[in-house]
N, C-alpha and C. Protein backbone atom coordinates (compact mmCIF):
# COMPACT_ATOMS: atom_id res chain seq x y z
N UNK A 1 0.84 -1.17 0.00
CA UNK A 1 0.00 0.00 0.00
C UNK A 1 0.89 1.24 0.00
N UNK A 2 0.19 2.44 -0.52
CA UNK A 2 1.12 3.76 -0.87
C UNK A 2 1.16 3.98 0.72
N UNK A 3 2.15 4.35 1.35
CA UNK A 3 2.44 5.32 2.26
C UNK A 3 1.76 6.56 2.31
N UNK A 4 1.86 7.21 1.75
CA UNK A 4 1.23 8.54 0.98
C UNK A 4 0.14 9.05 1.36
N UNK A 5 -0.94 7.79 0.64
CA UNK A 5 -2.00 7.79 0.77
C UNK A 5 -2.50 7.37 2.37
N UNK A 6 -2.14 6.14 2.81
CA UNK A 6 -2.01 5.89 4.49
C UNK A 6 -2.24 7.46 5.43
N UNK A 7 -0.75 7.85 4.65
CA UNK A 7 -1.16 9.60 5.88
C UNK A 7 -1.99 10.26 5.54
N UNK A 8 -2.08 10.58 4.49
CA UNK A 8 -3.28 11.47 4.23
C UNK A 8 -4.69 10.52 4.14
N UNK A 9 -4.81 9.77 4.35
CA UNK A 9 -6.34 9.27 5.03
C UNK A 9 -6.18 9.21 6.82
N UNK A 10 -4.90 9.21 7.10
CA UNK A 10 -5.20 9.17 8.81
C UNK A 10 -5.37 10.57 9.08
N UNK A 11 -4.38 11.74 8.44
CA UNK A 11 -4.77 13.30 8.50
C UNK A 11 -6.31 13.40 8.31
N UNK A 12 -7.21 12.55 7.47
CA UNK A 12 -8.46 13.12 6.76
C UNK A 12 -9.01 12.60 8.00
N UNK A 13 -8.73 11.66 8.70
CA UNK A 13 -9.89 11.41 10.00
C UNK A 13 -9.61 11.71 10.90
N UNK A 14 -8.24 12.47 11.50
CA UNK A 14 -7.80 13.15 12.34
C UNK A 14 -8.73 14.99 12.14
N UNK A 15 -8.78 15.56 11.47
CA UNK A 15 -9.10 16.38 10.66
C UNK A 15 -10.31 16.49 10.82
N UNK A 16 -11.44 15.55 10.36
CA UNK A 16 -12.78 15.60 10.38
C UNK A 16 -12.93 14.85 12.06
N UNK A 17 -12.31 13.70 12.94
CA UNK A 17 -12.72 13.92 14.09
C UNK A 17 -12.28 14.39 15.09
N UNK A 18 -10.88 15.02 15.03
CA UNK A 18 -10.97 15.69 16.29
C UNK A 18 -11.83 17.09 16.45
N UNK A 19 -12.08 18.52 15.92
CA UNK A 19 -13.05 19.23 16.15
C UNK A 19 -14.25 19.12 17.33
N UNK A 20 -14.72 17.80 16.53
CA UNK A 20 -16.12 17.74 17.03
C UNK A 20 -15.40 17.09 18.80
N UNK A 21 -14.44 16.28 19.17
CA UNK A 21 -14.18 15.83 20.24
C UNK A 21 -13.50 16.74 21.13
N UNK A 22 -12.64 17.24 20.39
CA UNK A 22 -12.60 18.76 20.97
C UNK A 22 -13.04 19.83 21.59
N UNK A 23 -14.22 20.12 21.03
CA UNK A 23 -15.84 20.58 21.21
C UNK A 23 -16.29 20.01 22.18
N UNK A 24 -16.32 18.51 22.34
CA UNK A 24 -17.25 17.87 23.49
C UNK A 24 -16.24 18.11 24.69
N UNK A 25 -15.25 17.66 24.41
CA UNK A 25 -14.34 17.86 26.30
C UNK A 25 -14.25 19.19 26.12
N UNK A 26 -14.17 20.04 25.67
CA UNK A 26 -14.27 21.21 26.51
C UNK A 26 -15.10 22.11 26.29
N UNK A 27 -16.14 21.81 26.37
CA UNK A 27 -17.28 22.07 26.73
C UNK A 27 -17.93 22.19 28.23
N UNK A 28 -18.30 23.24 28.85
CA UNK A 28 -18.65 22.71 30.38
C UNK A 28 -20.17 22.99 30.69
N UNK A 29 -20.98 21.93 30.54
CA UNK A 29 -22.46 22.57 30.32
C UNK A 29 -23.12 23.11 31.32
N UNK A 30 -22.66 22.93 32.41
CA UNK A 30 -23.28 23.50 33.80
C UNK A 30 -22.93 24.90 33.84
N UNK A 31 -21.66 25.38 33.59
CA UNK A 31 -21.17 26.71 33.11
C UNK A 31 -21.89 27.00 32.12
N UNK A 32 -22.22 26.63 30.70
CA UNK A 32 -23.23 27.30 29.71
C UNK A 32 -24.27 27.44 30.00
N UNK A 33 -24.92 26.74 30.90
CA UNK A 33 -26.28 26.89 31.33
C UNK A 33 -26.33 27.62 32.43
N UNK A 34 -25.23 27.87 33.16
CA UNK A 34 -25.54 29.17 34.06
C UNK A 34 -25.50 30.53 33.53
N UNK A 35 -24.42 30.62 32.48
CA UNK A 35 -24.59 31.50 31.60
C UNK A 35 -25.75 32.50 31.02
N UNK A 36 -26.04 31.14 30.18
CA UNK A 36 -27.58 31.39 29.84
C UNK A 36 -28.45 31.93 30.53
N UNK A 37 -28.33 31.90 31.70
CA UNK A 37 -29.69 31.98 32.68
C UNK A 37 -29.44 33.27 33.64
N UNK A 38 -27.91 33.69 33.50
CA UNK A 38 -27.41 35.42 33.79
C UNK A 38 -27.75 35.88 32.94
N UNK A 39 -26.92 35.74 31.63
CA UNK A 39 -27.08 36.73 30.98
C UNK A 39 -28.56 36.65 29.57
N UNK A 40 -28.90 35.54 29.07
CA UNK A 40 -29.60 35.60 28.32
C UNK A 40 -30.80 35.44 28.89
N UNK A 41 -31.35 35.12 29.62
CA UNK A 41 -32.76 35.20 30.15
C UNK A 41 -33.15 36.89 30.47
N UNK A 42 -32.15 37.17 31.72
CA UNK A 42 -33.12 38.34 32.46
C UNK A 42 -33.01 39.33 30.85
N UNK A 43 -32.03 39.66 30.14
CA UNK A 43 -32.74 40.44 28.70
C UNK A 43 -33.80 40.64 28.34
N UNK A 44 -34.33 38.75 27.79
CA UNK A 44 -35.22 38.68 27.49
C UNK A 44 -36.36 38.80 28.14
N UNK A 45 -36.58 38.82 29.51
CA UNK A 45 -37.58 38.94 29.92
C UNK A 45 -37.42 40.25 30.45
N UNK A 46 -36.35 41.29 30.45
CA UNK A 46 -37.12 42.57 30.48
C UNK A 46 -37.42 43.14 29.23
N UNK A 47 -37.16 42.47 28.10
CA UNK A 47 -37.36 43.13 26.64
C UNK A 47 -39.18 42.38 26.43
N UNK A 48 -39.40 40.98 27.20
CA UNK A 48 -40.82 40.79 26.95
C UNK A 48 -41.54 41.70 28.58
N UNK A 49 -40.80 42.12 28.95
CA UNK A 49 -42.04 42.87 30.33
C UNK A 49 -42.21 44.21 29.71
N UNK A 50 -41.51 44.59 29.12
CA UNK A 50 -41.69 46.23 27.96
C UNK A 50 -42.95 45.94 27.43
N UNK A 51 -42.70 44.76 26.84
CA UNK A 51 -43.69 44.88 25.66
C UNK A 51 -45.36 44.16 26.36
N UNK A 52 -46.12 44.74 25.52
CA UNK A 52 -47.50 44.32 26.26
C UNK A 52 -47.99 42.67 26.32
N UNK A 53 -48.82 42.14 27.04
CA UNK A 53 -48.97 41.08 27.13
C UNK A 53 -49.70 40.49 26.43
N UNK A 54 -50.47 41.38 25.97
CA UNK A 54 -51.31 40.97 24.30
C UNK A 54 -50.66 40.82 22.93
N UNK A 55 -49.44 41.13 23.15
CA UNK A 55 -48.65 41.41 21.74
C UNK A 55 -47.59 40.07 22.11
N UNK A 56 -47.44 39.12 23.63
CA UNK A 56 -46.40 38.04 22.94
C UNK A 56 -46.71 37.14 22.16
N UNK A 57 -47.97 37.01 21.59
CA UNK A 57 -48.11 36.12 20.37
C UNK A 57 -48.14 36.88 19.46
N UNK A 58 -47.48 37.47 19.16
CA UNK A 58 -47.54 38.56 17.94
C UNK A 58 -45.98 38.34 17.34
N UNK A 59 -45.66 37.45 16.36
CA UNK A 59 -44.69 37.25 15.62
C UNK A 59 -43.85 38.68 15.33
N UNK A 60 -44.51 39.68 14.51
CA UNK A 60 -43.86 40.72 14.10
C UNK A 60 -43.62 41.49 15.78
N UNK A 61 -43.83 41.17 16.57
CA UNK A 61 -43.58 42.28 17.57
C UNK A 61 -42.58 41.43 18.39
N UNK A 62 -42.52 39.72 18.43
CA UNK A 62 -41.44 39.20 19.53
C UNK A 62 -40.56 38.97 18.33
N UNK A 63 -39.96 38.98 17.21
CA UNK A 63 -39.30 38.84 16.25
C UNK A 63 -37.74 38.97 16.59
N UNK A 64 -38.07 40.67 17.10
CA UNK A 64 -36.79 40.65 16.87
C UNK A 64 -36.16 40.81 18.87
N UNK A 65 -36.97 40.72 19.90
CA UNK A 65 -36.41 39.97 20.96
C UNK A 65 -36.17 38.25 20.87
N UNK A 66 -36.65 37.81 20.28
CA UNK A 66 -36.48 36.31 19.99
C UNK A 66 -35.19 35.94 19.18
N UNK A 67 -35.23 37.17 18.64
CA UNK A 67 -33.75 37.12 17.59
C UNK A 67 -32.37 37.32 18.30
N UNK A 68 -32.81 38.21 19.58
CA UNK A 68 -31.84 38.63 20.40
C UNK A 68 -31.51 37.87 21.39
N UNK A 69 -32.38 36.97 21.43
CA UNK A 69 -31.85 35.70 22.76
C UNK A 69 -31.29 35.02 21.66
N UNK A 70 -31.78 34.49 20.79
CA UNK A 70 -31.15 33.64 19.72
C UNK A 70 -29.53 33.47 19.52
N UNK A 71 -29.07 34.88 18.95
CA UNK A 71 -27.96 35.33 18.93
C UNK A 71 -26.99 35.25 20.25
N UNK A 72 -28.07 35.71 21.55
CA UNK A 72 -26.83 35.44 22.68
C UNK A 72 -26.48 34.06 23.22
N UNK A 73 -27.06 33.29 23.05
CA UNK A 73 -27.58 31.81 22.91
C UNK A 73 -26.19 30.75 22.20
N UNK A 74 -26.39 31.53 20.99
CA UNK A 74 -25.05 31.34 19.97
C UNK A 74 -23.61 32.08 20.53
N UNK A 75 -24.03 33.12 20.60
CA UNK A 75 -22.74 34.07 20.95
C UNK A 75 -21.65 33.18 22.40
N UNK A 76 -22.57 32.93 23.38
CA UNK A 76 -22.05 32.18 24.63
C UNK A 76 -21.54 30.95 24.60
N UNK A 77 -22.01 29.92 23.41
CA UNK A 77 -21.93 28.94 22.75
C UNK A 77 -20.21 28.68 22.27
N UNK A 78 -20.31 29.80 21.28
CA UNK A 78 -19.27 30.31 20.36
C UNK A 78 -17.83 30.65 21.47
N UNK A 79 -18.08 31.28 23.37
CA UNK A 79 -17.16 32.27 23.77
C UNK A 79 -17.11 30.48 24.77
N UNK A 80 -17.81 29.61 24.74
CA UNK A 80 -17.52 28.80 25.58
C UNK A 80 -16.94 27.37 24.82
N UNK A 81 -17.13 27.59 23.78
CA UNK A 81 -16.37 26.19 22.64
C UNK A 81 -17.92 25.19 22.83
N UNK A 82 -19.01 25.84 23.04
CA UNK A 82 -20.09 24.40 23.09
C UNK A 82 -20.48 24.35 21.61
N UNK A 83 -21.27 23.06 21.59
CA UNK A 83 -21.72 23.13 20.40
C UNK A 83 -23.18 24.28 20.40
N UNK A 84 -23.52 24.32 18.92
CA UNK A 84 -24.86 25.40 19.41
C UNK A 84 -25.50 24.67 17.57
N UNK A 85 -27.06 24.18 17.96
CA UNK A 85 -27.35 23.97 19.17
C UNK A 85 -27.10 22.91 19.85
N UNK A 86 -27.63 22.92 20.90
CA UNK A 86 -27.48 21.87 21.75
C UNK A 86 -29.12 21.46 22.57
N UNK A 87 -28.18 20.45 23.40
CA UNK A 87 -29.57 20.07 24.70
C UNK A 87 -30.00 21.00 25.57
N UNK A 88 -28.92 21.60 25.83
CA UNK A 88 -28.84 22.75 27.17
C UNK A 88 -29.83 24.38 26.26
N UNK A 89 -29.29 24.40 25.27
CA UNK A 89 -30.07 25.85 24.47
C UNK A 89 -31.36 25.20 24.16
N UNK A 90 -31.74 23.57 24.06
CA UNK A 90 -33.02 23.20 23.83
C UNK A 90 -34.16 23.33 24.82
N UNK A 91 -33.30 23.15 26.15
CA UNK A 91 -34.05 22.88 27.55
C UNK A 91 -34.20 24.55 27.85
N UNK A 92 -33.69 25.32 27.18
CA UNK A 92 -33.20 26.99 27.55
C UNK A 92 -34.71 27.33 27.00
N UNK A 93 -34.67 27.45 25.55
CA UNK A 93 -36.06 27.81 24.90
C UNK A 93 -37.40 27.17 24.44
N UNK A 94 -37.38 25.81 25.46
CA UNK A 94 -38.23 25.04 25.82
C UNK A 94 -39.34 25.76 27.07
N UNK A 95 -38.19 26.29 28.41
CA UNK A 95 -38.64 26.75 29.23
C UNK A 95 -39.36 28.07 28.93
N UNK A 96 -38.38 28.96 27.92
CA UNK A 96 -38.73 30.49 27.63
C UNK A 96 -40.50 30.04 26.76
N UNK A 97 -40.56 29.01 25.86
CA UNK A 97 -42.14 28.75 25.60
C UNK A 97 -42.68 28.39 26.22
N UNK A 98 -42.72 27.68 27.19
CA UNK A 98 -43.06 27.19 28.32
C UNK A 98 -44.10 28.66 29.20
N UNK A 99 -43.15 29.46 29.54
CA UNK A 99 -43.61 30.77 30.48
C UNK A 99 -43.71 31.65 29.25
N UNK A 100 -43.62 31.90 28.01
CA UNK A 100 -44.42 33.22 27.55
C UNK A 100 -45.46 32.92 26.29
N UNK A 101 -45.02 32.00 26.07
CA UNK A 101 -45.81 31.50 24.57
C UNK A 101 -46.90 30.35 24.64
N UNK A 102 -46.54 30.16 25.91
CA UNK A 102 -47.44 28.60 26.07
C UNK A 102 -49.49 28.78 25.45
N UNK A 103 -49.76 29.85 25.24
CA UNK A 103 -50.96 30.59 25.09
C UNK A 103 -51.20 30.61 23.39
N UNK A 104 -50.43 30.38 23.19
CA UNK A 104 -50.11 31.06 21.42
C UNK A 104 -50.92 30.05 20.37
N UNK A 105 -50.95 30.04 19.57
CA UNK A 105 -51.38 28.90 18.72
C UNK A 105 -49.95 29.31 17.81
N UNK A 106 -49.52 27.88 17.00
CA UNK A 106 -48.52 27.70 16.27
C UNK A 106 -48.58 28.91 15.34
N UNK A 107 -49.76 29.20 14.47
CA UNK A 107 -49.78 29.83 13.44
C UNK A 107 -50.10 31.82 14.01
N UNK A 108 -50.00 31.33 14.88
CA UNK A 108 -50.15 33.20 15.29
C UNK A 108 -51.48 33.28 15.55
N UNK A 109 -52.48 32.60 15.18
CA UNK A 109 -53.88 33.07 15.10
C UNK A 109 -54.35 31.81 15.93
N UNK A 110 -55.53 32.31 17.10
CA UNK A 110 -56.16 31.10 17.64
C UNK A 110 -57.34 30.70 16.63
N UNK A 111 -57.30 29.24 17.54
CA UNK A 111 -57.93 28.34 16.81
C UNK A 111 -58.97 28.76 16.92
N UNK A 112 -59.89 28.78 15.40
CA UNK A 112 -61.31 28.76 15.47
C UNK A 112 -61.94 28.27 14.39
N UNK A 113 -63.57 27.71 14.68
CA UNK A 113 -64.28 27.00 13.42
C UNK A 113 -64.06 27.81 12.36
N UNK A 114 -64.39 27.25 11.19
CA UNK A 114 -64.43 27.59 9.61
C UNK A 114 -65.79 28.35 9.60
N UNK A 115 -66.02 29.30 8.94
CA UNK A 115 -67.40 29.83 8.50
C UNK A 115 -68.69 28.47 8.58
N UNK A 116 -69.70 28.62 8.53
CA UNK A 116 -70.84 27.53 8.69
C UNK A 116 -71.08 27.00 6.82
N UNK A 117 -70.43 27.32 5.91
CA UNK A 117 -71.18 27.45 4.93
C UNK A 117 -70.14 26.31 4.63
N UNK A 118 -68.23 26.73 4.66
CA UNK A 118 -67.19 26.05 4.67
C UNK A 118 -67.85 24.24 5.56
N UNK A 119 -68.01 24.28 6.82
CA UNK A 119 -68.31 23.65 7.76
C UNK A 119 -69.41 22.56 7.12
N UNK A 120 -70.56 22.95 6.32
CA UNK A 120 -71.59 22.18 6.22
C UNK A 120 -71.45 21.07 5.21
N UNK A 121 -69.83 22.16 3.98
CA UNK A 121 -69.94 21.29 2.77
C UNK A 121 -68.96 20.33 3.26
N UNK A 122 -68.06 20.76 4.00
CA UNK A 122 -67.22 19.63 4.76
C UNK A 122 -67.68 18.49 5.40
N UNK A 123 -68.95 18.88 5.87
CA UNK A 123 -69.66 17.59 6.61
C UNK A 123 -70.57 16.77 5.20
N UNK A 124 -71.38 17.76 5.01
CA UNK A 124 -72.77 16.81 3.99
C UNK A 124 -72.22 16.48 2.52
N UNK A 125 -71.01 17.04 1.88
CA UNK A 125 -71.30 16.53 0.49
C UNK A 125 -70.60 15.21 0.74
N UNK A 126 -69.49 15.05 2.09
CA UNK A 126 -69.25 13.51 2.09
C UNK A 126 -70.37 12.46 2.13
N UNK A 127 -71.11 12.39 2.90
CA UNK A 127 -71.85 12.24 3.27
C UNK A 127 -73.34 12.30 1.84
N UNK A 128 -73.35 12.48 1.12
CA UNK A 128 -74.26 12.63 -0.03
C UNK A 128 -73.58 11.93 -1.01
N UNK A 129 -72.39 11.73 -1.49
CA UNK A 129 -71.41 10.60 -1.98
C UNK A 129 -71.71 9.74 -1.76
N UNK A 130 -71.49 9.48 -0.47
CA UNK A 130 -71.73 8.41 0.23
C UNK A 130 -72.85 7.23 -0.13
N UNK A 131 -73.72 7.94 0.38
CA UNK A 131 -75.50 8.24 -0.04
C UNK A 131 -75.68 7.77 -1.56
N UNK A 132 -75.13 8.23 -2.49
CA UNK A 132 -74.94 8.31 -3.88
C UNK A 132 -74.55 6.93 -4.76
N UNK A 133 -73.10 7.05 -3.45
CA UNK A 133 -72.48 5.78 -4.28
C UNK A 133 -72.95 4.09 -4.07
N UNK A 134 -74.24 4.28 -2.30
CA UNK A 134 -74.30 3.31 -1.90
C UNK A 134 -75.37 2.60 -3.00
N UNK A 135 -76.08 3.93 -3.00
CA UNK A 135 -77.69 3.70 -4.10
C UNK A 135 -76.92 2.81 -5.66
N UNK A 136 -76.26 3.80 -6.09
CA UNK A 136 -75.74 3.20 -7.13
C UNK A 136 -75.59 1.74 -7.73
N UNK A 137 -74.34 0.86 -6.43
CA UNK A 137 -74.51 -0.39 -5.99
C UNK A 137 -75.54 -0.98 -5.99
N UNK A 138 -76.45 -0.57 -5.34
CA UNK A 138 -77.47 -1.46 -5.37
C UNK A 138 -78.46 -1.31 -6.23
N UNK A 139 -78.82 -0.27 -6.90
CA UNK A 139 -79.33 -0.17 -8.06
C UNK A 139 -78.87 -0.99 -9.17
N UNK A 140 -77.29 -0.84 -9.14
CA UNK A 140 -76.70 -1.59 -10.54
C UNK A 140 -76.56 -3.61 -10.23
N UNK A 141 -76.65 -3.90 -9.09
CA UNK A 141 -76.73 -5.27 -8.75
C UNK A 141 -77.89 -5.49 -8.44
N UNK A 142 -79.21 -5.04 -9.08
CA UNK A 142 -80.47 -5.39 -8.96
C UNK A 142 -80.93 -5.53 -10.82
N UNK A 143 -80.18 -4.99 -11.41
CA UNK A 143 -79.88 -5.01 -12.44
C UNK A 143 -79.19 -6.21 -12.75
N UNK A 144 -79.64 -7.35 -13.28
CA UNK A 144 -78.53 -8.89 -13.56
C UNK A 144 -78.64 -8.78 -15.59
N UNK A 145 -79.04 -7.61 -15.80
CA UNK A 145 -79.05 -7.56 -17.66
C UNK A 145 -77.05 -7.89 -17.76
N UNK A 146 -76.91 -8.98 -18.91
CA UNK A 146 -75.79 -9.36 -19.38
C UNK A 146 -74.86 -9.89 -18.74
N UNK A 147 -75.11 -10.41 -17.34
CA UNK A 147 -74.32 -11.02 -16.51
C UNK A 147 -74.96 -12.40 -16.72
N UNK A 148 -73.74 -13.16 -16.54
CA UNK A 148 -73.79 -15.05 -17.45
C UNK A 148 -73.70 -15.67 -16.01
């Protein structure tokens, strides 16, 4: 076998795995997560106590505080060698939905019925198919014309 080639495939997996192992030992997650919880929380929650309590489901209005924990989130990540993301930034803005968003519906807008008109054809034209296709059947197998 080439020599050559030998090193430069042990460089190529030296290369692609140390980083990431690197990353993991020195990493200290109890330190990132205290972090987090000095400096990136109280921000955010005096940037959501500013703002009114009718407006935290309001995408365009938590946008860009959401953007700003985001970033410090990363930034602390970045000044501590963790990975980002992680478990610890998962359990971070798990909790932050948890206490401000938990109220919200996914799409910004709460849930509510469809108009009655939407609603009725959704229910009865299945339901008249139904009805339609059963008659059919049995209309056409009461019918024995050309069957041997």
């Amino acid at each position: 076998m080439n020599l050559g080639f030998l090193l430069t495939s042990r460089h190529l997996l030296w290369i692609l795995i140390a980083p990431p192992l690197m990353a993991f030992a020195s990493c200290d997650d109890a330190s990132y997560a205290d972090l987090l919880n000095e400096f990136c929380l109280p921000q955010f929650q005096l940037k959501m106590q500013d703002l009114e309590v009718q407006l935290w489901c309001d995408w365009k209005a938590t946008i860009g505080i959401y953007s700003d924990v985001t970033n410090c989130t990363l930034l602390l990540a970045n000044h501590q060698h963790c990975y980002w993301p992680n478990h610890i930034v998962d359990n971070f803005f798990t909790n932050i939905h948890r206490n401000y968003f938990k109220n919200c519906a996914l799409t910004g807008r709460l849930p509510a019925d469809p108009p009655f008109p939407v609603l009725c054809s959704f229910i009865f034209i299945p339901i008249l198919i139904t009805l339609l296709m059963t008659a059919l059947v049995v209309w056409r197998s009461k019918r024995s014309e050309g069957i041997v």
